[in-house]
Protein backbone atom coordinates (compact mmCIF):
# COMPACT_ATOMS: atom_id res chain seq x y z
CA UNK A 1 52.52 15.51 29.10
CA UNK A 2 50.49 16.92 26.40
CA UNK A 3 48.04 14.13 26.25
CA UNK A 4 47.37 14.73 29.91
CA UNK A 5 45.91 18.12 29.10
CA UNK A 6 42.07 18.12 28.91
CA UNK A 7 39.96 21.63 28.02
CA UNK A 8 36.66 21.47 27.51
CA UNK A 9 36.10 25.63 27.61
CA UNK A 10 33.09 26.62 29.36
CA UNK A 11 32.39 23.54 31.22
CA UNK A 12 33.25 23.95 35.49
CA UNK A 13 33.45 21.45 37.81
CA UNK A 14 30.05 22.66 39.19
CA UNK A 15 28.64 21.97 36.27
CA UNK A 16 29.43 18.84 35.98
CA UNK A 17 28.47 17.71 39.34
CA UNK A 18 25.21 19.58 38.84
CA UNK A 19 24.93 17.64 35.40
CA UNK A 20 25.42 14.18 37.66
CA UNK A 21 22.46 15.37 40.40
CA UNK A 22 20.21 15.98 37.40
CA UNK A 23 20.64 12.82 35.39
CA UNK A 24 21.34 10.28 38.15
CA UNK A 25 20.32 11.84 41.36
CA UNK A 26 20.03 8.69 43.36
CA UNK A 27 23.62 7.36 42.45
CA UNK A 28 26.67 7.37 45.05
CA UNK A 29 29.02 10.56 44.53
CA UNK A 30 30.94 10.40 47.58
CA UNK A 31 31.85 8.31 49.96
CA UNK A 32 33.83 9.39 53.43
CA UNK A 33 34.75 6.69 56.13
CA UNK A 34 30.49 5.77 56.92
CA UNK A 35 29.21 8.68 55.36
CA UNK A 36 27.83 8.44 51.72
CA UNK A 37 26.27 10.91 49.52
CA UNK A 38 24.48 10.57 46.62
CA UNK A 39 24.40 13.20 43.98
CA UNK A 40 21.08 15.26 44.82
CA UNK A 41 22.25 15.64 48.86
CA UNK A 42 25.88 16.36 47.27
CA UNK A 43 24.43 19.58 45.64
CA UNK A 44 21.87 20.61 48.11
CA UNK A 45 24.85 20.27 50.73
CA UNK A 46 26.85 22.23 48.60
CA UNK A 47 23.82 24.90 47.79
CA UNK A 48 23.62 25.24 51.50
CA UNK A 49 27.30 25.84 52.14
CA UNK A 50 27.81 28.27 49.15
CA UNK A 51 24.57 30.33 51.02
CA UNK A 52 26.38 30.62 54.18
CA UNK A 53 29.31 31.84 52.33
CA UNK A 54 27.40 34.24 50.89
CA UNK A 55 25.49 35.16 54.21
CA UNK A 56 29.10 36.04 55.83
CA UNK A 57 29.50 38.18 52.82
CA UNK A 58 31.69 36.36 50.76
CA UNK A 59 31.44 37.68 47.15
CA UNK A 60 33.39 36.33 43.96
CA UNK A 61 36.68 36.91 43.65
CA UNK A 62 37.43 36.78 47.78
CA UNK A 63 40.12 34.43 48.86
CA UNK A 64 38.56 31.23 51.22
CA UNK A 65 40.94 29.22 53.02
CA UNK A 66 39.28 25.78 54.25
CA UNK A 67 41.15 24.41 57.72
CA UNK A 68 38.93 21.28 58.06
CA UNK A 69 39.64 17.58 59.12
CA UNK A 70 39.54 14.93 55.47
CA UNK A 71 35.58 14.66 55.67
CA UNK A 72 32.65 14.39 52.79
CA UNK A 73 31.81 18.33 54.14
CA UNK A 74 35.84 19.25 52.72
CA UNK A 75 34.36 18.33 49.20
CA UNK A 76 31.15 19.84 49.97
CA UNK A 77 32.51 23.05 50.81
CA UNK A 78 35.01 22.50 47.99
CA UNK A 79 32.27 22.59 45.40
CA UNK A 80 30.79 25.81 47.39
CA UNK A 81 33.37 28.10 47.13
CA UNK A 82 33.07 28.53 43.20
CA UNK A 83 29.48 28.95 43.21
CA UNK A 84 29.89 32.67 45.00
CA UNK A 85 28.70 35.55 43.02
């Protein structure tokens, strides 16, 4: 429906996660089964995965495909993938 529709232009979803790490770093972002995250080790998990990408020369624009079982490193590699340059 229309009112569904949200667009807030220039704003990613990487940004606002990285807005969350920098203004409550210490708060919960994810929980997975036992595993829990809070937003600072949700970045720097995600900093480290997007670095590997990059490291198996991954550049923007390249198609990723992610075959992985539901766990917390599924949304950390899900916030990864845009960060590629």
């Amino acid at each position: 429906s229309e009112h569904s529709k949200v667009s807030i232009p220039g704003i990613t979803i990487p940004d606002v996660v990285s807005g969350y790490a920098y203004r409550t770093p210490d708060a919960e972002a994810l929980v997975c089964g036992d595993q829990r995250l809070t937003w600072s080790q949700f970045v720097t998990r995600s900093t480290r995965g997007a670095n590997a990408l990059i490291r198996a020369r991954l550049n923007k624009g390249d198609k990723v495909c992610l075959l992985m079982a539901n766990s917390a490193e599924v949304a950390v590699m899900m916030k990864a993938t845009p960060c590629l340059n």
